[in-house]
C-alpha atoms as a PDB file:
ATOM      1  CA  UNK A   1      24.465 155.244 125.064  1.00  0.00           C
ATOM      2  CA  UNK A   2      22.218 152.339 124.691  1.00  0.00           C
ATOM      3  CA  UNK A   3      22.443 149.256 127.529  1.00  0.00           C
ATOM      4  CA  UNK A   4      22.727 147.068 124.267  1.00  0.00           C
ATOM      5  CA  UNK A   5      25.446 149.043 122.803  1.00  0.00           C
ATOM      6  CA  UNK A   6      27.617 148.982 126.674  1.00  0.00           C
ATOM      7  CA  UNK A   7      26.650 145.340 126.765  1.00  0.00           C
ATOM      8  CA  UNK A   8      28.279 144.833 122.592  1.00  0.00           C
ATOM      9  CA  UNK A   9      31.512 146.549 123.517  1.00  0.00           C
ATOM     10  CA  UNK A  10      31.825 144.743 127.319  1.00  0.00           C
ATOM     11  CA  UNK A  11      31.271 141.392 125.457  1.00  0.00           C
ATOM     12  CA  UNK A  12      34.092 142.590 122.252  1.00  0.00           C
ATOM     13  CA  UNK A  13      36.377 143.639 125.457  1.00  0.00           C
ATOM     14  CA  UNK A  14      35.827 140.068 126.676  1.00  0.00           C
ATOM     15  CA  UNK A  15      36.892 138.326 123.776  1.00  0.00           C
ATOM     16  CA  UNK A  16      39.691 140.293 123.222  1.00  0.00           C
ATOM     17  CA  UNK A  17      41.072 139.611 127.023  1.00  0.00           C
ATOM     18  CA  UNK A  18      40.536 135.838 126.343  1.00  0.00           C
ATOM     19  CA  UNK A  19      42.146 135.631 122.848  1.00  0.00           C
ATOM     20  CA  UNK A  20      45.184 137.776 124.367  1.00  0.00           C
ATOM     21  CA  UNK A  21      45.385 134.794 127.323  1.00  0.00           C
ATOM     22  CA  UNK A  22      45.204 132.029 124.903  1.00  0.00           C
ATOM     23  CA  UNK A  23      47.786 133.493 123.129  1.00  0.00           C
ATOM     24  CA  UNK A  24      50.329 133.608 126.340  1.00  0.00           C
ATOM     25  CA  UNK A  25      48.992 130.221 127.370  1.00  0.00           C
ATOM     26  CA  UNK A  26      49.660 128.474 124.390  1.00  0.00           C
ATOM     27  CA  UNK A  27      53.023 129.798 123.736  1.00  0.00           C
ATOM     28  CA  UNK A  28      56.456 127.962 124.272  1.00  0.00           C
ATOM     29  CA  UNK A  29      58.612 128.872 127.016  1.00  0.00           C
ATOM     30  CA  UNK A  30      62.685 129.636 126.347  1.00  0.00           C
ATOM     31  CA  UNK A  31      63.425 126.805 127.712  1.00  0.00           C
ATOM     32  CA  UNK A  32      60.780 124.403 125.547  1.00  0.00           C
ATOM     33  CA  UNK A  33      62.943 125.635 122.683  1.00  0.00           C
ATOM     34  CA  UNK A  34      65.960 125.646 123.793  1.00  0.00           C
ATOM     35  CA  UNK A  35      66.892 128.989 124.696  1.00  0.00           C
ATOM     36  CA  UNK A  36      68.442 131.512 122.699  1.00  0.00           C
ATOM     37  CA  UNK A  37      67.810 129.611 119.086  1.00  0.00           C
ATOM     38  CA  UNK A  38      70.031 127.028 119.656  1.00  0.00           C
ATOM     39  CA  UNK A  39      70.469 123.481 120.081  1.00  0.00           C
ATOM     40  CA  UNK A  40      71.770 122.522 123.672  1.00  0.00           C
ATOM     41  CA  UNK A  41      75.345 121.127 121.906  1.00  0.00           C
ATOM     42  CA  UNK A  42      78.647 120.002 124.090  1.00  0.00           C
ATOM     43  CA  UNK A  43      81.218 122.322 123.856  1.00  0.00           C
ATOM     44  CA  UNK A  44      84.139 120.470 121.574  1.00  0.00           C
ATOM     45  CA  UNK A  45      87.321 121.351 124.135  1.00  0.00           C
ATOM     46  CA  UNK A  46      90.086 121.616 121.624  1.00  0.00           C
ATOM     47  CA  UNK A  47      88.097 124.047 119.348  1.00  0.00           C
ATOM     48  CA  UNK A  48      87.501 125.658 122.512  1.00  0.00           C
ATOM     49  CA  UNK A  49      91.124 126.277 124.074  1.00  0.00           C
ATOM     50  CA  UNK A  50      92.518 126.563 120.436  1.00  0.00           C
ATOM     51  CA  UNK A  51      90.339 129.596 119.651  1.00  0.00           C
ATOM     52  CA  UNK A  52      90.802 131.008 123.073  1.00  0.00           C
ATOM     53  CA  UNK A  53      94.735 130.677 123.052  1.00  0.00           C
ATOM     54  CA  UNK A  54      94.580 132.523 119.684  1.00  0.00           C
ATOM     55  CA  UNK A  55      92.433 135.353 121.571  1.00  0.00           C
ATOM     56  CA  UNK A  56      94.517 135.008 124.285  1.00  0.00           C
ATOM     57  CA  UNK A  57      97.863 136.228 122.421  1.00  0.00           C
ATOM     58  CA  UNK A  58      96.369 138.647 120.135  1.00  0.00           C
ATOM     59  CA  UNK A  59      94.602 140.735 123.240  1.00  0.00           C
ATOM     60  CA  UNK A  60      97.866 140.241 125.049  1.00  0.00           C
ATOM     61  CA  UNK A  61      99.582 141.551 122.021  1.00  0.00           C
ATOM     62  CA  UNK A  62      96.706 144.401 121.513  1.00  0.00           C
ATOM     63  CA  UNK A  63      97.498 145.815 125.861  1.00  0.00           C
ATOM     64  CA  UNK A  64     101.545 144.795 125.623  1.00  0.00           C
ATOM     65  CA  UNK A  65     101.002 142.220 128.058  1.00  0.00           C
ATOM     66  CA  UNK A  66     104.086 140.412 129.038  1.00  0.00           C
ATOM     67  CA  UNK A  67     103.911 137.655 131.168  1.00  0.00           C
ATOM     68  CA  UNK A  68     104.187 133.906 131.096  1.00  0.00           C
ATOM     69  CA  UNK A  69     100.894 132.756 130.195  1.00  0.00           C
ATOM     70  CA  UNK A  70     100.767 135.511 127.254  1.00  0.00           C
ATOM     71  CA  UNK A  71     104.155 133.840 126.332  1.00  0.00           C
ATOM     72  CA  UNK A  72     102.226 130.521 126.538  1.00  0.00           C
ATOM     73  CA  UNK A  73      99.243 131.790 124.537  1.00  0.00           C
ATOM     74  CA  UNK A  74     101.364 132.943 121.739  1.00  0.00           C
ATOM     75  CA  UNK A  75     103.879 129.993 121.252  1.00  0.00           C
ATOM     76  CA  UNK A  76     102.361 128.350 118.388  1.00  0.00           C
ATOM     77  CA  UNK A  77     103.841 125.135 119.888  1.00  0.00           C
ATOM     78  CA  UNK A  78     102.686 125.112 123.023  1.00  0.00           C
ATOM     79  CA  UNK A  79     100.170 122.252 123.857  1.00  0.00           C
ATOM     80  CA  UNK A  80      96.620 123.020 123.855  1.00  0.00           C
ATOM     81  CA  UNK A  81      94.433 121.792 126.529  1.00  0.00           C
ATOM     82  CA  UNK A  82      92.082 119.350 125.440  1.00  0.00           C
ATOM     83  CA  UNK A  83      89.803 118.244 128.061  1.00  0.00           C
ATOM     84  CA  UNK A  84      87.339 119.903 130.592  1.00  0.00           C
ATOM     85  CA  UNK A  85      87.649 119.311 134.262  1.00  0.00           C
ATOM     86  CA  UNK A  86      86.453 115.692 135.027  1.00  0.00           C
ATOM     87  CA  UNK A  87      82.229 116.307 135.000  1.00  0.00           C
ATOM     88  CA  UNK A  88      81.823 119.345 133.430  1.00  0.00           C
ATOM     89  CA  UNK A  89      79.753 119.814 130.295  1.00  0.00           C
ATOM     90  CA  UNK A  90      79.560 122.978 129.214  1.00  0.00           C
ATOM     91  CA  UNK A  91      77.352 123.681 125.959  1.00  0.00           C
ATOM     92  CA  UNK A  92      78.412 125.680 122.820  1.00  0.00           C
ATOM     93  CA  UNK A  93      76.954 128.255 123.808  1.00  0.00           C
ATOM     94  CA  UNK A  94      78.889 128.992 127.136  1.00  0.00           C
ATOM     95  CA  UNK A  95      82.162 128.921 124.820  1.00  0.00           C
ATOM     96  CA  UNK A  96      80.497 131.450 122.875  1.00  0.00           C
ATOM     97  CA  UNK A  97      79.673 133.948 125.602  1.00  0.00           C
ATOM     98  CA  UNK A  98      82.998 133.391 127.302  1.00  0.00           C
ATOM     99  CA  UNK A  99      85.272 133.841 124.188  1.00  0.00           C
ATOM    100  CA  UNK A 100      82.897 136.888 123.348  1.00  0.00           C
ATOM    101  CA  UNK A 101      83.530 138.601 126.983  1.00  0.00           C
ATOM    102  CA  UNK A 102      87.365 138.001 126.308  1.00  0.00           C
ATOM    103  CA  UNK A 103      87.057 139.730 123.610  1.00  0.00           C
ATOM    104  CA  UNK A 104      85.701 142.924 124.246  1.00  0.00           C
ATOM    105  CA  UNK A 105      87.626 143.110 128.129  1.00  0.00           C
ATOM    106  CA  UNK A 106      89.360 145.964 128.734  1.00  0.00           C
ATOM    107  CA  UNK A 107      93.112 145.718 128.893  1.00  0.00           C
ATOM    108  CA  UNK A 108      93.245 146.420 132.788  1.00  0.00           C
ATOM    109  CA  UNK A 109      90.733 143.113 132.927  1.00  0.00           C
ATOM    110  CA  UNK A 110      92.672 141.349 130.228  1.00  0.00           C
ATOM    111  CA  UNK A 111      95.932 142.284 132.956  1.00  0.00           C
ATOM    112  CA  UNK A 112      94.045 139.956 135.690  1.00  0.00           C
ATOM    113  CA  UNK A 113      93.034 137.466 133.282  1.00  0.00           C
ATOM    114  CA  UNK A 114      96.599 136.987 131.851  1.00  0.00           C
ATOM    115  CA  UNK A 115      98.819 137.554 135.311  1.00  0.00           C
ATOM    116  CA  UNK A 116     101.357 134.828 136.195  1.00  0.00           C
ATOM    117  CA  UNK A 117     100.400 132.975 139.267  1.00  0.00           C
ATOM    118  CA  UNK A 118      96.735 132.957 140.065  1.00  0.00           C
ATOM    119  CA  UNK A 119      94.241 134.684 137.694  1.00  0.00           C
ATOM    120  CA  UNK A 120      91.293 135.556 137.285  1.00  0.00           C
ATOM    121  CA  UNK A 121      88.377 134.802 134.761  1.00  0.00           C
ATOM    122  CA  UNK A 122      85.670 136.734 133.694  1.00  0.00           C
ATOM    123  CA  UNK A 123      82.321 135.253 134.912  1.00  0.00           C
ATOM    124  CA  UNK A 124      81.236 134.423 131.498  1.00  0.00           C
ATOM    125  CA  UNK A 125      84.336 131.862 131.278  1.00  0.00           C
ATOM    126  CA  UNK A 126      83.814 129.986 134.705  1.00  0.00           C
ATOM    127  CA  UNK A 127      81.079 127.892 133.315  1.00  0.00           C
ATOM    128  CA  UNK A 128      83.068 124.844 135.528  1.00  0.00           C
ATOM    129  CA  UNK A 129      83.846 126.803 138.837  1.00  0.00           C
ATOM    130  CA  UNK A 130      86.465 124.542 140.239  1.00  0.00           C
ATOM    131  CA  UNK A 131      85.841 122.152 143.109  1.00  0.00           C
ATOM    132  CA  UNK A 132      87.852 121.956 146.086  1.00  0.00           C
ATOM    133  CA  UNK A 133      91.204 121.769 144.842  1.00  0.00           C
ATOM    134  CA  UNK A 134      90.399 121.569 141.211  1.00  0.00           C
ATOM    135  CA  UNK A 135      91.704 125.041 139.202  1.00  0.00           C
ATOM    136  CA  UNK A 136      89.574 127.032 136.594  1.00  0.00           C
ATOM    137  CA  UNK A 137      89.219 126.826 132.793  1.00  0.00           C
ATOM    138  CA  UNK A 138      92.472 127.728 130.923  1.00  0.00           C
ATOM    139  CA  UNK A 139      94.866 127.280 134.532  1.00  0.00           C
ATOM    140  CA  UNK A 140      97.254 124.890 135.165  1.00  0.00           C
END
């Protein structure tokens, strides 16, 4: 090989790194456009507990769950929460991934979730862990 031949390809090699870093350089970050496609909406709360009552009583339904708050989910008079704790704000998107994990729990999860007395949530859900003495989403 040539010098002028090495020297072509080093100098094609060259331009090729540099266009490959512009390209990185200049592109947004998730969080310049606002992660996951989405704009960065409040979650509306009744929409919220409404849809996740309805889940509520058909996966207690689906596992034969029977125990107050199942009761609770499926009375179709039974009042619907309709504020989040005092200074949380959690975004559409949060309610999305939460009802979404309810949905595809297992029943033995959906057992904890649903049991009279102190429950549990899946992680997705506790996008407003409690403060001292406050209680989670969807407890009383």
């Amino acid at each position: 090989m040539s010098p002028s031949r090495l020297n072509g390809s080093s100098e094609a090699a060259k331009l090729a790194l540099g266009l490959l870093l512009l390209g990185f350089c200049i592109a947004p970050t998730p969080g310049d456009v606002g992660g996951c496609g989405q704009a960065p909406d409040e979650l509306d709360p009744g929409i919220f507990f409404a849809t996740k009552k309805d889940i509520d009583c058909e996966r207690c339904r689906e596992c034969g769950l029977r125990t107050e708050r199942c009761a609770q989910a499926c009375e179709s008079t039974a009042a619907i929460e309709t504020e989040f704790p005092e200074g949380c704000v959690p975004l559409v998107h949060d309610g999305e991934v939460c009802l979404r994990a309810l949905l595809v729990a297992g029943c033995d999860d959906y057992a904890r979730y649903a049991a009279d007395g102190e429950s549990n949530v899946p992680s997705e859900c506790n996008f407003c862990p409690p403060r001292t003495g406050a209680s989670s989403i969807g407890e009383r």
